[in-house]
Protein backbone atom coordinates (compact mmCIF):
# COMPACT_ATOMS: atom_id res chain seq x y z
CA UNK A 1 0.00 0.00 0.00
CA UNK A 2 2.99 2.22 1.21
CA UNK A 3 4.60 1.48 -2.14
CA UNK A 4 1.32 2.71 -4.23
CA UNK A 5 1.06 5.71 -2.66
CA UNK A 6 4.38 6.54 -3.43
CA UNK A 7 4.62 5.82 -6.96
CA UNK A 8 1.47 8.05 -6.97
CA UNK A 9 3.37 10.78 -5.18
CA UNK A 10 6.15 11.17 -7.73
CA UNK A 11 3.32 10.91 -10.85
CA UNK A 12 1.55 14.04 -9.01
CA UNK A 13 4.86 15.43 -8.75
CA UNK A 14 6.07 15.35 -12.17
CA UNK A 15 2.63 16.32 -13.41
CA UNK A 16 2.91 19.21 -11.40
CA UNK A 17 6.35 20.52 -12.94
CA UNK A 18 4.83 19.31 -16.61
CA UNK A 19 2.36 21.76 -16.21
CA UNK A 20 4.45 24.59 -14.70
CA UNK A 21 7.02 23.62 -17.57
CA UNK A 22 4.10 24.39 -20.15
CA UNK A 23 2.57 27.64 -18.68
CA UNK A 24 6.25 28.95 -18.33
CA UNK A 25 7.14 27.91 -22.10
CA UNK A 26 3.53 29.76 -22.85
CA UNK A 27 3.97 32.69 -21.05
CA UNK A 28 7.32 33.71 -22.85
CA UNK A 29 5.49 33.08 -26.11
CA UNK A 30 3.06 35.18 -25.27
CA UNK A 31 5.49 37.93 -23.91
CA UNK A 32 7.93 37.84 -27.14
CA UNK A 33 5.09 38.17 -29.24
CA UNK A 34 2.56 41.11 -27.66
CA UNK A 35 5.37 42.97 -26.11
CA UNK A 36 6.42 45.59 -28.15
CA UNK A 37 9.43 48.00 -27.28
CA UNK A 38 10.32 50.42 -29.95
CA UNK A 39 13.58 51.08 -28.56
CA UNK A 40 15.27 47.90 -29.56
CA UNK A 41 13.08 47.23 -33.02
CA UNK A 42 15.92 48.79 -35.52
CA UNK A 43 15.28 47.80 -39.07
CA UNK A 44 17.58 48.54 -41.82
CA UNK A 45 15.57 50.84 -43.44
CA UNK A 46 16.36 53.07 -39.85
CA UNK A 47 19.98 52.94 -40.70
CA UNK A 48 21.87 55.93 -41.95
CA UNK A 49 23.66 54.21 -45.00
CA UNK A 50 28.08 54.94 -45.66
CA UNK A 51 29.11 54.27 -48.68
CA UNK A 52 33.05 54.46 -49.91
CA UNK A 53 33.92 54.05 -53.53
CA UNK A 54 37.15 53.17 -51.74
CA UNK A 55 38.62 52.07 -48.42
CA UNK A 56 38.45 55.55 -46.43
CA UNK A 57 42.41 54.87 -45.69
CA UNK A 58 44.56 57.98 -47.12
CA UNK A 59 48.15 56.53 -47.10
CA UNK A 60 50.12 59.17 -49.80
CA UNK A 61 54.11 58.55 -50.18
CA UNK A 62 56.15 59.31 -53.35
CA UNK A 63 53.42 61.84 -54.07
CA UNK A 64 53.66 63.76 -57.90
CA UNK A 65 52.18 67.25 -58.13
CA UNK A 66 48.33 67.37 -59.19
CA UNK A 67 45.91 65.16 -57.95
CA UNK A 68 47.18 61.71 -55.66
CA UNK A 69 43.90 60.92 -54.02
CA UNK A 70 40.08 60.52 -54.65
CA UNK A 71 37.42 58.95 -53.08
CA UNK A 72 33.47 58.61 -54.08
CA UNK A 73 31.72 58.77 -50.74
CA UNK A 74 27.56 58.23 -50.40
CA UNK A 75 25.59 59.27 -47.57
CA UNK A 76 22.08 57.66 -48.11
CA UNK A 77 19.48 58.46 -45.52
CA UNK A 78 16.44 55.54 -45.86
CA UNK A 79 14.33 56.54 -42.81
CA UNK A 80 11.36 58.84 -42.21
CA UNK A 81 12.94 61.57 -40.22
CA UNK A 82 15.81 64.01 -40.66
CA UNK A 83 19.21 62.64 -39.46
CA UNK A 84 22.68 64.05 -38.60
CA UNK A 85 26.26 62.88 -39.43
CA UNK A 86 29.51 63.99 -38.23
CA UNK A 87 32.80 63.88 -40.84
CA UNK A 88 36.16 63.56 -39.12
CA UNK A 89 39.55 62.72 -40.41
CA UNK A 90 41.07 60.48 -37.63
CA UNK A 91 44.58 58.31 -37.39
CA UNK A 92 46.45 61.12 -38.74
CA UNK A 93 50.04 61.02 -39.47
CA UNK A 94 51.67 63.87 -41.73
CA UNK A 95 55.29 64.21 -42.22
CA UNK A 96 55.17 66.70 -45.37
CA UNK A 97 57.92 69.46 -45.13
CA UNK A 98 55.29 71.92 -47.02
CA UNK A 99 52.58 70.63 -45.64
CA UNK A 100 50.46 73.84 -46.64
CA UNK A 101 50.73 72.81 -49.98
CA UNK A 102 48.79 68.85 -49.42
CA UNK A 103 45.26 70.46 -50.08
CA UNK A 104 42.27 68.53 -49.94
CA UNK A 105 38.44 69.17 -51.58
CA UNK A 106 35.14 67.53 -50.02
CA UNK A 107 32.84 68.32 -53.20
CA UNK A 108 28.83 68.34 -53.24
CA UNK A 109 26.41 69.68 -55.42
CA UNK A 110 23.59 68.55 -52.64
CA UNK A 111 21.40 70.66 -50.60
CA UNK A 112 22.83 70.89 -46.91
CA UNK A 113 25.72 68.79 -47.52
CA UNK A 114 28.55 69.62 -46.26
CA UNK A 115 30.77 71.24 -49.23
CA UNK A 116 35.20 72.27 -47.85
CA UNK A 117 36.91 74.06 -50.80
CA UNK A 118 40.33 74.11 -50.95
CA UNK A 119 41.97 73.30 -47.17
CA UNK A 120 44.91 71.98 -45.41
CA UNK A 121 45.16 68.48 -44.90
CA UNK A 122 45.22 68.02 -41.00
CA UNK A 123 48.24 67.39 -39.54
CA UNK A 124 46.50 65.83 -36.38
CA UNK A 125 42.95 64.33 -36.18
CA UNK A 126 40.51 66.68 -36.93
CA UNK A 127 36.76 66.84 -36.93
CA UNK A 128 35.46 68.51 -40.17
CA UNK A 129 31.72 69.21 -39.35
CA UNK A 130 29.99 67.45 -35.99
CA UNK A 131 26.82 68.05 -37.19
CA UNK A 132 25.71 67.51 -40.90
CA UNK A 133 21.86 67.54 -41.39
CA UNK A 134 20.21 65.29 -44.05
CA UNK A 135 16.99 64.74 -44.78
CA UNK A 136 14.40 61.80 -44.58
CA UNK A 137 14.83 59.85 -48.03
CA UNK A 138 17.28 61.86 -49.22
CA UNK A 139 21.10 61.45 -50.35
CA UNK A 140 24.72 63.31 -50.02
CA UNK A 141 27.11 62.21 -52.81
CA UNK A 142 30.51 63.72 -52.30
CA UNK A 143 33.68 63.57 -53.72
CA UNK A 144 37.09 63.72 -52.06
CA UNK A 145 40.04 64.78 -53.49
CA UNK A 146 43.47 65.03 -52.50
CA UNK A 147 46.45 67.53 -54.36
CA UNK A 148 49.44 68.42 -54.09
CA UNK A 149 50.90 71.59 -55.03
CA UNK A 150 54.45 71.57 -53.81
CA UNK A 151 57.68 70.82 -55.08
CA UNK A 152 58.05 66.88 -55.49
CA UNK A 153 61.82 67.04 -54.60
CA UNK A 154 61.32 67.99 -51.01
CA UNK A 155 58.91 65.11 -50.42
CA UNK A 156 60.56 62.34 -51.38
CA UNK A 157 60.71 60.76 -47.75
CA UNK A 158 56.96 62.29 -46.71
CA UNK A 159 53.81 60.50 -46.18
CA UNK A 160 50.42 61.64 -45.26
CA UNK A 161 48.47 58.62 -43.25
CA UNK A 162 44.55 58.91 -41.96
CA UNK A 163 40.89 58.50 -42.23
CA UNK A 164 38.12 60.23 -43.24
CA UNK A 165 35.43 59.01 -41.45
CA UNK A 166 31.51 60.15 -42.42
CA UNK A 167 29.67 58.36 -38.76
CA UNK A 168 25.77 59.01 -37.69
CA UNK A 169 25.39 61.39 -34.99
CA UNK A 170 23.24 59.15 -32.17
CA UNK A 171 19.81 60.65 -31.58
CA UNK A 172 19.69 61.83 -28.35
């Protein structure tokens, strides 16, 4: 008798955690799908789109006069609301003896781009613009160029090493 009651014991007792086991399983179905947090839903049509037409790496040696450097760089904003972007030149090493004469362009023919005529290169990192506006569906082509109008013979050991980096500025 001792025995039966037993054995009927442990059936209660793993019925018991059975059906525990199923109204847990339930419950975090029913929390993944009618909970809804806005915060943490990011599709890619939210993400502010970078596009290089080359590695964003400047690494100039040897350099000739004219132009050593260009770069095709898309900004594509897919959402539904205005956005802002930040341009920066980072990692920057320049050993140039004339280095007022390694010039750079960031061309646009866009609304509210950001458009630099003819500047210095940086000599240390530098942050071009920290706040670039663009628009909901809307994009900012650019194109970078790089020249150098110095005499050649002085810059035979030179270099000019960095980034230019076009990053979304976080919503706050």
């Amino acid at each position: 008798m001792e025995n039966k009651i037993t054995k009927s014991n442990n059936i209660n007792f793993i019925l018991i955690f059975l059906i525990l086991g199923i109204i847990f399983i339930i419950s975090g179905i029913c929390l993944c799908l009618f909970s809804s947090n806005e915060d943490k839903k990011i599709s890619k049509k939210e993400i502010l789109e970078i596009n290089y037409e080359k590695e964003n790496i400047i690494n100039l040696s040897n350099v000739k006069k004219g132009i050593i450097y260009s770069n095709k760089i898309k900004v594509i904003n897919n959402t539904n609301k205005d956005l802002s972007y930040s341009v920066s030149f980072l990692n920057v090493s320049n050993t140039f003896n004339e280095q007022n004469k390694l010039l750079y362009v960031l061309d646009t023919h866009d609304s509210g781009a950001l458009f630099v005529a003819k500047s210095q290169l940086p000599v240390v990192a530098f942050d071009l613009s920290n706040d670039v506006k663009i628009k909901s569906k809307t994009t900012h082509s650019y194109i970078f160029t790089v020249y150098f109008e110095g005499d050649v013979n002085k810059e035979k050991n030179s270099s000019f090493v960095g980034k230019i980096i076009f990053k979304r500025k976080e919503d706050k």
